[in-house]
C-alpha atoms as a PDB file:
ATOM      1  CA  UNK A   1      18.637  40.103  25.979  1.00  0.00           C
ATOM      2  CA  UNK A   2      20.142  39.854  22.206  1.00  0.00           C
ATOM      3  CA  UNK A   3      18.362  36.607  21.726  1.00  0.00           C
ATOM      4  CA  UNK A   4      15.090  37.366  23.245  1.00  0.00           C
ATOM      5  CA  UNK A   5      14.436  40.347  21.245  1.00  0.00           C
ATOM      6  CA  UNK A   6      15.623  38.174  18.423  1.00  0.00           C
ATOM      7  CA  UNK A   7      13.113  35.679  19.238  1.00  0.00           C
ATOM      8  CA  UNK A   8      10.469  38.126  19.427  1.00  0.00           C
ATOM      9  CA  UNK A   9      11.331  39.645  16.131  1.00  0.00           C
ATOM     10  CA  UNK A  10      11.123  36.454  14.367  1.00  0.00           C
ATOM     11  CA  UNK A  11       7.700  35.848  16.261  1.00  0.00           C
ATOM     12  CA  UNK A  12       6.397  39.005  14.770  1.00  0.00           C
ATOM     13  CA  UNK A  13       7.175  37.684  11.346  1.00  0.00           C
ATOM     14  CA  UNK A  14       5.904  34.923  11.408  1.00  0.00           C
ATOM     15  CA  UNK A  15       2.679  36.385  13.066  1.00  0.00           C
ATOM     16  CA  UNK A  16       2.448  38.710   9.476  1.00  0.00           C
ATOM     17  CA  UNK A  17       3.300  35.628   7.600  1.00  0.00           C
ATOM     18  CA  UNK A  18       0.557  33.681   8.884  1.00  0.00           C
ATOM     19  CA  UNK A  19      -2.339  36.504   9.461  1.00  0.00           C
ATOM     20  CA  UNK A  20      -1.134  37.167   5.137  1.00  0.00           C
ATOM     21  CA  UNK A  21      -1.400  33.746   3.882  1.00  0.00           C
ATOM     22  CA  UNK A  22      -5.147  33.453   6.065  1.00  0.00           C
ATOM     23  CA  UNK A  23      -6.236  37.101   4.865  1.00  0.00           C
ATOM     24  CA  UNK A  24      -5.402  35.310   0.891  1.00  0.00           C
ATOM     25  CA  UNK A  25      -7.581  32.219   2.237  1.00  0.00           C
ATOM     26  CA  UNK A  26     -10.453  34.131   3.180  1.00  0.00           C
ATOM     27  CA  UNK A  27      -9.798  36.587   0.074  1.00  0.00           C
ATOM     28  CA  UNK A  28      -9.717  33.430  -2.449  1.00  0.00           C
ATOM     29  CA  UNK A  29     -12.990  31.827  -0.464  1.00  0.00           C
ATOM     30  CA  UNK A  30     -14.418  35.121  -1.177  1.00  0.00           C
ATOM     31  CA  UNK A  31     -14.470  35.261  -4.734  1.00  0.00           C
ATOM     32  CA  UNK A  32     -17.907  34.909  -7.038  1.00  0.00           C
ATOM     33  CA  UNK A  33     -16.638  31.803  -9.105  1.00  0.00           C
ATOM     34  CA  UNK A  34     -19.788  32.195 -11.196  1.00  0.00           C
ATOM     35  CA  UNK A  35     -18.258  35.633 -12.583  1.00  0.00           C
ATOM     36  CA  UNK A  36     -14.967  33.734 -13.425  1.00  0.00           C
ATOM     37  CA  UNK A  37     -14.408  31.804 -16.789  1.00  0.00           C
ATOM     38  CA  UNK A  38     -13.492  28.110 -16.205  1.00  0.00           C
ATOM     39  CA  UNK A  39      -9.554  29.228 -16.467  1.00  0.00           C
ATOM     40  CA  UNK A  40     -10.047  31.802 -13.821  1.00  0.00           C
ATOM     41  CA  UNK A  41     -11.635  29.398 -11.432  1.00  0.00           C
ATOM     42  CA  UNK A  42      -8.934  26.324 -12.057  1.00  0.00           C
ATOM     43  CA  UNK A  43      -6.227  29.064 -11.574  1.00  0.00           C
ATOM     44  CA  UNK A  44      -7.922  30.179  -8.513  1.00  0.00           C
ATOM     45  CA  UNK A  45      -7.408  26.472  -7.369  1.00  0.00           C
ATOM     46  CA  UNK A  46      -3.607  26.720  -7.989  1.00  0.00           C
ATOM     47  CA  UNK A  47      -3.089  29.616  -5.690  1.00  0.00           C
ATOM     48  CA  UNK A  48      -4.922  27.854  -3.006  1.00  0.00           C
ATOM     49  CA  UNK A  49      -2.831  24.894  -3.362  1.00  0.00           C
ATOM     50  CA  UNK A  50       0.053  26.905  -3.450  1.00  0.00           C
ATOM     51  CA  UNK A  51      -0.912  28.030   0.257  1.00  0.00           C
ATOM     52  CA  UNK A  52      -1.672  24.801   1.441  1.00  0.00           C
ATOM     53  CA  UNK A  53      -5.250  25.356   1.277  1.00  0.00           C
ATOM     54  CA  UNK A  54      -6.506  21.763   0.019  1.00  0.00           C
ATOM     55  CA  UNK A  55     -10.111  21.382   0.866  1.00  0.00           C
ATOM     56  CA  UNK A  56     -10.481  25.267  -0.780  1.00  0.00           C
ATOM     57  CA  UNK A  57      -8.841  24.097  -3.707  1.00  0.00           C
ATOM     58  CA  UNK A  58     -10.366  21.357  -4.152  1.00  0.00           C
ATOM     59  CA  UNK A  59     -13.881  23.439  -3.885  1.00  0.00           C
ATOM     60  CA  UNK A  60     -12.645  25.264  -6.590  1.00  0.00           C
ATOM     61  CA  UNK A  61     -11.705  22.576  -8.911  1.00  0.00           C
ATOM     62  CA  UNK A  62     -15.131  20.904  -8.261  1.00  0.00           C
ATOM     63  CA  UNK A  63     -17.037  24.219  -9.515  1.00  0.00           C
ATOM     64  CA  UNK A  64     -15.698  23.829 -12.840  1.00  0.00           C
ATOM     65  CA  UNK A  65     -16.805  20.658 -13.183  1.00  0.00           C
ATOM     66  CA  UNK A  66     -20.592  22.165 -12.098  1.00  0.00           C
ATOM     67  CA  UNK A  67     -20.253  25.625 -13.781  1.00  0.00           C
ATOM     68  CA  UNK A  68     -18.616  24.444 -17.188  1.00  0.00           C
ATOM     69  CA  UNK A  69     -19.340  20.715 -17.322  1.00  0.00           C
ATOM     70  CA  UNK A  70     -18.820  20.166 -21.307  1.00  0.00           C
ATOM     71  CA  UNK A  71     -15.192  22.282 -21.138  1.00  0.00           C
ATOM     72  CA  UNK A  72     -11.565  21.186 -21.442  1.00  0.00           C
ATOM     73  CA  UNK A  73     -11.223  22.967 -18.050  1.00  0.00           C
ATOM     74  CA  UNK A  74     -13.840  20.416 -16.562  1.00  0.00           C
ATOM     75  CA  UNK A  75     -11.605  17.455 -16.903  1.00  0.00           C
ATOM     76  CA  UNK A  76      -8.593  19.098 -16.113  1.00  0.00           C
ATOM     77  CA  UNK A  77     -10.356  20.110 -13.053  1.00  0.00           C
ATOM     78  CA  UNK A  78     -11.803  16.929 -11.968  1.00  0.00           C
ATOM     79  CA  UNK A  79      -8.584  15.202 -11.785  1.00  0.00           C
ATOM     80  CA  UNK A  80      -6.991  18.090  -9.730  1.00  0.00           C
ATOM     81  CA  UNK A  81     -10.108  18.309  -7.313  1.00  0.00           C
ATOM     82  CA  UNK A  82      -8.762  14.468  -6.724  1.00  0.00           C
ATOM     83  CA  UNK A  83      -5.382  15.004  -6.235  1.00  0.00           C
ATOM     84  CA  UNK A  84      -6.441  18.252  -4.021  1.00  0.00           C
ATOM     85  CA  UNK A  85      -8.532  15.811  -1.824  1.00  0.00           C
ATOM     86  CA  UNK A  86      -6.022  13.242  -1.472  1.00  0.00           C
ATOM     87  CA  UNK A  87      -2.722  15.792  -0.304  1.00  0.00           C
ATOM     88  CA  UNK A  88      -5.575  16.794   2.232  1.00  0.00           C
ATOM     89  CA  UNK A  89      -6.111  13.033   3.237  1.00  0.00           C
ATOM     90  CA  UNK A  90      -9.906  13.387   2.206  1.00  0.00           C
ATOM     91  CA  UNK A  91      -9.086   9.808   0.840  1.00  0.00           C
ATOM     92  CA  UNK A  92     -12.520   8.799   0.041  1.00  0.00           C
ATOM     93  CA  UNK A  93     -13.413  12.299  -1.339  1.00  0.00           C
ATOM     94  CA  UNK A  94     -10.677  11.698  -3.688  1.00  0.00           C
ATOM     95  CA  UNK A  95     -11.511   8.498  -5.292  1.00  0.00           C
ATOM     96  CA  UNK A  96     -15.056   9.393  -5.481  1.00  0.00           C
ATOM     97  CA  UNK A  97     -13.528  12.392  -7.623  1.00  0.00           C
ATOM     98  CA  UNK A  98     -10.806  10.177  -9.206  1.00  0.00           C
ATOM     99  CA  UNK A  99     -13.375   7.310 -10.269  1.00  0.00           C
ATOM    100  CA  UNK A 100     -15.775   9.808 -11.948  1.00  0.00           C
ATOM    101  CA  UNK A 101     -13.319  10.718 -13.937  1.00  0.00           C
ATOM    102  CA  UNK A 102     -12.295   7.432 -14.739  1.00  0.00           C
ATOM    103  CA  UNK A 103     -16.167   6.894 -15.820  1.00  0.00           C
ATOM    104  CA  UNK A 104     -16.349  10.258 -17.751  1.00  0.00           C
ATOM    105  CA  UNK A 105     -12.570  10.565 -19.605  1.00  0.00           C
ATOM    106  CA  UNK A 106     -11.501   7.102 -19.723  1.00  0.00           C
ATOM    107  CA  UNK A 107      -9.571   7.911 -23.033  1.00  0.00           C
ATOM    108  CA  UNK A 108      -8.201  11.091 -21.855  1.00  0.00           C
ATOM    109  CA  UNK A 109      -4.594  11.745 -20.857  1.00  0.00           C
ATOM    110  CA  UNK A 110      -4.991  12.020 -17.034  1.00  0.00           C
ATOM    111  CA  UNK A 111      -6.597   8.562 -17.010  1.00  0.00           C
ATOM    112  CA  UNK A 112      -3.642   6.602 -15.516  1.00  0.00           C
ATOM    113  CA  UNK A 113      -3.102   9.743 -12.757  1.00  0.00           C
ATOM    114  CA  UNK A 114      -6.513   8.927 -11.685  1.00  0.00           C
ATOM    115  CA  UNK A 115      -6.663   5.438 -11.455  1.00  0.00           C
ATOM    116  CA  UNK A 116      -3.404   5.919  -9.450  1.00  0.00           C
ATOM    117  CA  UNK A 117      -4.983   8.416  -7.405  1.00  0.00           C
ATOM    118  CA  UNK A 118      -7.664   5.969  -6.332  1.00  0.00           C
ATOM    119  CA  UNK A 119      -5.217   3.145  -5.387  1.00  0.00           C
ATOM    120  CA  UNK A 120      -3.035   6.106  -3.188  1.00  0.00           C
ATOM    121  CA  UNK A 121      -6.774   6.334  -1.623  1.00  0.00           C
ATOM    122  CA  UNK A 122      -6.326   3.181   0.008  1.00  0.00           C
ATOM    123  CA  UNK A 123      -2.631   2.452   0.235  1.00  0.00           C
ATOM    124  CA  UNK A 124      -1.802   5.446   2.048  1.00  0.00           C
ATOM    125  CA  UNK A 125      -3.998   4.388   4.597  1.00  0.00           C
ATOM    126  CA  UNK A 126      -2.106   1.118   5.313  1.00  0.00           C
ATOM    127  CA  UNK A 127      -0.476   1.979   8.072  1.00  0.00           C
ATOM    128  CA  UNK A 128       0.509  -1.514  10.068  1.00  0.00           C
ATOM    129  CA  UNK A 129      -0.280  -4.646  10.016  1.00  0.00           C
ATOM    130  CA  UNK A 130      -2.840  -4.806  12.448  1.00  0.00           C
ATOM    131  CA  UNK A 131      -5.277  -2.455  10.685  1.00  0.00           C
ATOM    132  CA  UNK A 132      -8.308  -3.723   8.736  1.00  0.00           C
ATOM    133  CA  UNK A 133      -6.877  -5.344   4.979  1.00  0.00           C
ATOM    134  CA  UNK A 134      -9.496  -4.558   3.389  1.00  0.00           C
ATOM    135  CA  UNK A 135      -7.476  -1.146   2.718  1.00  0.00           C
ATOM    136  CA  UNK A 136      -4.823  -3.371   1.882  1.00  0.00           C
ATOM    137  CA  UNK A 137      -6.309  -5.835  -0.976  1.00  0.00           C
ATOM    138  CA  UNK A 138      -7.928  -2.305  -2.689  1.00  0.00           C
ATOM    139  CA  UNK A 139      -4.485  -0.950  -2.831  1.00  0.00           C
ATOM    140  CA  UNK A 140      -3.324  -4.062  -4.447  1.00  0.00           C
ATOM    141  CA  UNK A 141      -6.168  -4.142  -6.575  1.00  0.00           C
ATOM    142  CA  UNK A 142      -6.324  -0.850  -7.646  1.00  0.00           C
ATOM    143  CA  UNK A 143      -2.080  -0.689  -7.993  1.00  0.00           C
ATOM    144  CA  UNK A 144      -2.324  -3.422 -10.399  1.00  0.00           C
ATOM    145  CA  UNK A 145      -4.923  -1.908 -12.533  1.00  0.00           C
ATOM    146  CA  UNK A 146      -2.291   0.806 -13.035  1.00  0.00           C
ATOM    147  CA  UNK A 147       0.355  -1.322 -13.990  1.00  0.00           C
ATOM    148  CA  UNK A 148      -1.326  -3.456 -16.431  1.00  0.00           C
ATOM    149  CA  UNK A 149      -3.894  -1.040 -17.759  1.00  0.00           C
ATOM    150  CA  UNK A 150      -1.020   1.881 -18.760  1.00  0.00           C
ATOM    151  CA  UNK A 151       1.891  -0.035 -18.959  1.00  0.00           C
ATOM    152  CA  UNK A 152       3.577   2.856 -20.344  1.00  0.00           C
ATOM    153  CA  UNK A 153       2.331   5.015 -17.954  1.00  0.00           C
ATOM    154  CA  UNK A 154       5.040   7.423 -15.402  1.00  0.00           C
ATOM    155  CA  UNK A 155       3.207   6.465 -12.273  1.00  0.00           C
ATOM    156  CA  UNK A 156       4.230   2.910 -13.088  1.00  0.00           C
ATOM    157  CA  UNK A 157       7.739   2.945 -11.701  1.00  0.00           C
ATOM    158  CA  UNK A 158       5.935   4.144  -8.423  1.00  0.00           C
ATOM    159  CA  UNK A 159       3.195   1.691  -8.192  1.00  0.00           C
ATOM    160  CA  UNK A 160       5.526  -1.176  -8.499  1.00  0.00           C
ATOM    161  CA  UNK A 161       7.048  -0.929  -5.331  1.00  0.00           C
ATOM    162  CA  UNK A 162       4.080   0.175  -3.569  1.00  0.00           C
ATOM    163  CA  UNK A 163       1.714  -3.427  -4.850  1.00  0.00           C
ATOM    164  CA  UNK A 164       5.097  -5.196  -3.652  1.00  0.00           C
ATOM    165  CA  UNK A 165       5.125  -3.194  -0.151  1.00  0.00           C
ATOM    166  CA  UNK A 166       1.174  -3.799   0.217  1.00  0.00           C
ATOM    167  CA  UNK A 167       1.989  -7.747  -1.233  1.00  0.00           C
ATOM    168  CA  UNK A 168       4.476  -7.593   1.335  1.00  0.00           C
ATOM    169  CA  UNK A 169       1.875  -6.250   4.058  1.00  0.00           C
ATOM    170  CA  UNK A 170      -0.593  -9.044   3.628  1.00  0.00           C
ATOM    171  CA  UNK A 171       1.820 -11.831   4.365  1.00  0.00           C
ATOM    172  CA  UNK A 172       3.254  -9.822   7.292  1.00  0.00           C
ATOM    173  CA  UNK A 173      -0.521 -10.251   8.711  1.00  0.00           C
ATOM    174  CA  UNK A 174      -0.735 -13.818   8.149  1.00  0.00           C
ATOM    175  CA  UNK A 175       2.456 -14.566   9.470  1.00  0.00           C
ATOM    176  CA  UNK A 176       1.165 -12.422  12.537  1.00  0.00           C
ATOM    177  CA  UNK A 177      -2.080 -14.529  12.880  1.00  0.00           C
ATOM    178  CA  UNK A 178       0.013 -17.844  12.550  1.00  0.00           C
ATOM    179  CA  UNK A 179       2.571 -16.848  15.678  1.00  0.00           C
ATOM    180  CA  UNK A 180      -0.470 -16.384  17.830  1.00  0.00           C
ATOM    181  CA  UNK A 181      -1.905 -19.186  17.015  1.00  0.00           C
ATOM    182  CA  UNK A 182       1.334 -20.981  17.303  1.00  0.00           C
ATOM    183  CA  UNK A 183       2.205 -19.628  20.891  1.00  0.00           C
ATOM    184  CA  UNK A 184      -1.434 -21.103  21.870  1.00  0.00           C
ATOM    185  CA  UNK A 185      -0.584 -24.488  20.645  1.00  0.00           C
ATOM    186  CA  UNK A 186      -3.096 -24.475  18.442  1.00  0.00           C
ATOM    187  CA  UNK A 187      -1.069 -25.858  15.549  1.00  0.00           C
ATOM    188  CA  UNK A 188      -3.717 -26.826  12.762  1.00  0.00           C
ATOM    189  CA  UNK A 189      -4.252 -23.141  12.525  1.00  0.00           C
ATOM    190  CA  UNK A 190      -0.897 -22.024  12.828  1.00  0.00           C
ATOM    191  CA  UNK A 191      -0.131 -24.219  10.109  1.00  0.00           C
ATOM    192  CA  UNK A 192      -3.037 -23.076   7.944  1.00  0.00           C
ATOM    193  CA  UNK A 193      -1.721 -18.990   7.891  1.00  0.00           C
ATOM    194  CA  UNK A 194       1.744 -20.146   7.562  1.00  0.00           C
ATOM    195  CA  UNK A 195       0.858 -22.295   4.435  1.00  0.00           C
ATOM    196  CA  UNK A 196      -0.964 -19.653   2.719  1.00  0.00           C
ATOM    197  CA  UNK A 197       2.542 -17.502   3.060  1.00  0.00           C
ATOM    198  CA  UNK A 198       4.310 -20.315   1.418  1.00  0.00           C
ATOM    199  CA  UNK A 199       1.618 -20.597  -1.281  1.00  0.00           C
ATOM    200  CA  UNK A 200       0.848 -17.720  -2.291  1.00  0.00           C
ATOM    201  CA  UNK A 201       3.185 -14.911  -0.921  1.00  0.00           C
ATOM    202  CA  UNK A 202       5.946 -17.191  -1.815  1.00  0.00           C
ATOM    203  CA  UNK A 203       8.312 -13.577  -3.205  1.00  0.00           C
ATOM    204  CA  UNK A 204       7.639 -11.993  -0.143  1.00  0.00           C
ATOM    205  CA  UNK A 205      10.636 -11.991   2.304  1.00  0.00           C
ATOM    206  CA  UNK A 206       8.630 -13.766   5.025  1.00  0.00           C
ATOM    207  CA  UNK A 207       8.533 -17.199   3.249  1.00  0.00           C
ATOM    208  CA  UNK A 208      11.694 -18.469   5.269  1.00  0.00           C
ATOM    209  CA  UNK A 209      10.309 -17.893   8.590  1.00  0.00           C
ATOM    210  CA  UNK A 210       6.968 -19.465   7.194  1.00  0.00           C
ATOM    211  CA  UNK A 211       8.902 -22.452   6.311  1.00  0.00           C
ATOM    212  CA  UNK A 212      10.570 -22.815  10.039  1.00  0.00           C
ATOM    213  CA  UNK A 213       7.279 -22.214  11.726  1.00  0.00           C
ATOM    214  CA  UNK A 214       5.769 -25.097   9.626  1.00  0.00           C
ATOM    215  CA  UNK A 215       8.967 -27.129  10.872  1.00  0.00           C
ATOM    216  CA  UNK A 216       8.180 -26.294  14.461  1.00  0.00           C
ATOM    217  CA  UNK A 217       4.169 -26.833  14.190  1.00  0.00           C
ATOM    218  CA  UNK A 218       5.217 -30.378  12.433  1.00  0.00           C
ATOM    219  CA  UNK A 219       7.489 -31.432  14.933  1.00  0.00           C
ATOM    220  CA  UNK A 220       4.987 -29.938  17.726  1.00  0.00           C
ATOM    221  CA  UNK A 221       1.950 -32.422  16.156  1.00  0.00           C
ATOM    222  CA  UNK A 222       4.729 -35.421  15.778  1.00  0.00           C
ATOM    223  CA  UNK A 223       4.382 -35.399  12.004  1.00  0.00           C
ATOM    224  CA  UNK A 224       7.875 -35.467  11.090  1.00  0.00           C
ATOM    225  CA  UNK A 225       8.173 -36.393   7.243  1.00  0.00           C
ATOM    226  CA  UNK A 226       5.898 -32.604   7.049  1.00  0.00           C
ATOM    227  CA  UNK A 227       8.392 -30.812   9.087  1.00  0.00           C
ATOM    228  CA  UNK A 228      11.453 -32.366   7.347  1.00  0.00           C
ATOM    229  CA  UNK A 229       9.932 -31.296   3.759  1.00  0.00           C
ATOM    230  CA  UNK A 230       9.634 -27.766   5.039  1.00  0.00           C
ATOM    231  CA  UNK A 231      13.336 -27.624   6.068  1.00  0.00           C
ATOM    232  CA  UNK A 232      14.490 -29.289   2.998  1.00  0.00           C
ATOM    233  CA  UNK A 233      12.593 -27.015   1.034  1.00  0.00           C
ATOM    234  CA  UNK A 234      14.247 -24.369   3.082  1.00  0.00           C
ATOM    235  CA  UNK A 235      17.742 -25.228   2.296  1.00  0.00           C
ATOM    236  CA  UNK A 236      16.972 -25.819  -1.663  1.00  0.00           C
ATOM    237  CA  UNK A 237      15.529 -21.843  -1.970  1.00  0.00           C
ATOM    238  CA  UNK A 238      17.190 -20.566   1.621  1.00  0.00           C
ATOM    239  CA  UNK A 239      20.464 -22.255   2.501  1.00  0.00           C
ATOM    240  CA  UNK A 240      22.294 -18.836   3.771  1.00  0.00           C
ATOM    241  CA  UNK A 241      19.599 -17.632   5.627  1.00  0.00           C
ATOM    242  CA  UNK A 242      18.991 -18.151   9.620  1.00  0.00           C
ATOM    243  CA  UNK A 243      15.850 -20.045   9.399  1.00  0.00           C
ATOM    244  CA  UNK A 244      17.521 -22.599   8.117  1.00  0.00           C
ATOM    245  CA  UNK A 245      20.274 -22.996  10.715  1.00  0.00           C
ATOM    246  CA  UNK A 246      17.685 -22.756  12.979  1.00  0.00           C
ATOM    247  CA  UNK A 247      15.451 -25.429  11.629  1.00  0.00           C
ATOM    248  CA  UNK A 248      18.190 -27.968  11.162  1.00  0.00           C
ATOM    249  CA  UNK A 249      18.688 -27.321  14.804  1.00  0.00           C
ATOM    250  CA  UNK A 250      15.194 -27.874  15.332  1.00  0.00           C
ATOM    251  CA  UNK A 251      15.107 -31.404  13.499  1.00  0.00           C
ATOM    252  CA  UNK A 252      18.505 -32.130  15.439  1.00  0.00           C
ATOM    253  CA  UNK A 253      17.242 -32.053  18.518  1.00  0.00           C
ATOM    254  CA  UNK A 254      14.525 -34.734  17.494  1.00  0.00           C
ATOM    255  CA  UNK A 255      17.204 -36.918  15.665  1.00  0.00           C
ATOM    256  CA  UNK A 256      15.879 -36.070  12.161  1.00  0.00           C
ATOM    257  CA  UNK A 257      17.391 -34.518   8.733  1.00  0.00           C
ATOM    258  CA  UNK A 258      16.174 -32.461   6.435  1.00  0.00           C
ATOM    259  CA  UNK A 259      14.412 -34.677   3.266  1.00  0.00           C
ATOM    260  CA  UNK A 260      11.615 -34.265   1.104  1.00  0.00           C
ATOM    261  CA  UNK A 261       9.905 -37.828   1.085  1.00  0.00           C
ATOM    262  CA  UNK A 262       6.883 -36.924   3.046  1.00  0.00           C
ATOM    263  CA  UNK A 263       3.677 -37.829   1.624  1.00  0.00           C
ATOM    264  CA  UNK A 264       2.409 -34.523   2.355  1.00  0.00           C
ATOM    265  CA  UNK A 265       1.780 -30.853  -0.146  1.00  0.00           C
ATOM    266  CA  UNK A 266       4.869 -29.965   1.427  1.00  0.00           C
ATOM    267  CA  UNK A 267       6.684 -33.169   0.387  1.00  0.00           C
ATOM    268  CA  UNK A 268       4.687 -32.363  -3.129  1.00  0.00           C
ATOM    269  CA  UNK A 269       6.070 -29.039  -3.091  1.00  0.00           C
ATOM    270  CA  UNK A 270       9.792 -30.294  -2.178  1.00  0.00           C
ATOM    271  CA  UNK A 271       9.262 -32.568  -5.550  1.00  0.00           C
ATOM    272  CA  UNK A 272       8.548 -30.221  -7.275  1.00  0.00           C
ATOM    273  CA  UNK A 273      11.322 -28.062  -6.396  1.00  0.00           C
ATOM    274  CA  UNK A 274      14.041 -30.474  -7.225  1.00  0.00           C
ATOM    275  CA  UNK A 275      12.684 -31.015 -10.775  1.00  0.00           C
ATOM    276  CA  UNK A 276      12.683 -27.210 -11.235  1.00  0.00           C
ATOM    277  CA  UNK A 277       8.876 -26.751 -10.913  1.00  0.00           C
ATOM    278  CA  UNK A 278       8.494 -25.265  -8.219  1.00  0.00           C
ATOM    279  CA  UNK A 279       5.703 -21.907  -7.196  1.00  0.00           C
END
């Protein structure tokens, strides 16, 4: 009995903490902004944020920006209105708000929060590797804007490892798209998707099973000297790791070593490995 009437008495208070924190909603959405200086009104957006009211705060913001266009407060507020939109996941609401500022206060101090505030738009809607990558190639476009445009910038040290996550991302897809295609036996294409992981996602930690599927698409097609560059190549950049145990298996079983004489771009890639060249 104890517990129960505990229960209910922590019901109740969180009952008055809830109705409070909507009556303070409905009391901030209330409020004449047009009697408020441009202060009031971005202050006003504060306390909304502060309850976890977003989209009202972000309402707010954008008033300055109407009411007091030519103030201090306006491009203060514009920025905020973006980063309001965004922790409400109104992504494209906040890069349309975090572009315009880019286009009106490109020299300003919130520039580099903004631009990072439009690649957030699309990388934190990359959510596996089976969605769209359109998202994905934004984020990476938009992520590297921030790190070579403000260099010096804070949000730097946190775009980093986001372009390297949404880097990573891409080449998770292709080698996705290249297994299918390699459990159909259709090997040409397999190959295709696994190359462009070798080529040009080459820091990305899917390379070595890139390598081994080009060893078993080789060997599946009968072209040998291909399949024996791609395991060589594996044991030059790869030796500990289990794709390359696997692949000399692989070759093993067909009487074959791992070399790089093969006529082919992975036998021109092997070359160029040895001489120190290489990617």
């Amino acid at each position: 009995m104890a517990s129960m009437k505990s229960a209910i008495r922590l019901l109740s208070v969180c009952a008055v903490i809830f109705v409070a924190a909507c009556d303070r909603v409905a009391s901030i959405s209330s409020v004449d902004v047009e009697t408020l200086s441009a202060e009031e009104i971005y202050q006003a957006g504060e306390r909304a944020m502060q309850i976890r009211g977003n989209d009202t705060a972000a309402t707010y913001f954008g008033e300055i920006e109407r009411l007091f266009p030519y103030s201090d407060w306006a491009s203060r507020g514009l920025v905020m209105q973006a980063y309001a939109y965004h922790k409400d996941k109104n992504y494209d609401d906040s890069r349309s708000a975090a572009q315009r500022y880019l286009t009106f206060y490109p020299t300003l101090e919130d520039a580099d929060w903004a631009q990072y505030l439009v690649a957030l738009s699309y990388y934190d809607q990359i959510y596996d590797v089976g969605r769209d990558q359109a998202l994905t190639i934004n984020a990476l476009q938009e992520l590297r804007k921030v790190i070579e445009t403000y260099p010096e910038s804070e949000y730097v040290d946190e775009a980093r490892p986001r372009f390297d996550l949404a880097f990573d991302h891409l080449a998770a897809k292709e080698m996705e798209v290249g297994r299918f295609y390699l459990s159909k036996q259709e090997y040409v294409a397999a190959i295709n998707r696994f190359r462009t992981v070798v080529e040009d996602f080459q820091t990305t930690r899917h390379t070595p099973e890139a390598l081994y599927r080009l060893v078993e698409a080789y060997v599946a097609l009968g072209l040998n000297g291909e399949a024996q560059a791609a395991a060589a190549i594996l044991g030059t950049d790869f030796a500990d790791d289990e794709w390359y145990a696997d692949a000399l298996v692989l070759l093993g079983q067909q009487g074959l070593v791992a070399e790089g004489n093969g006529s082919g771009w992975l036998g021109r890639i092997y070359r160029q490995t040895v001489s120190g060249d290489w990617l």
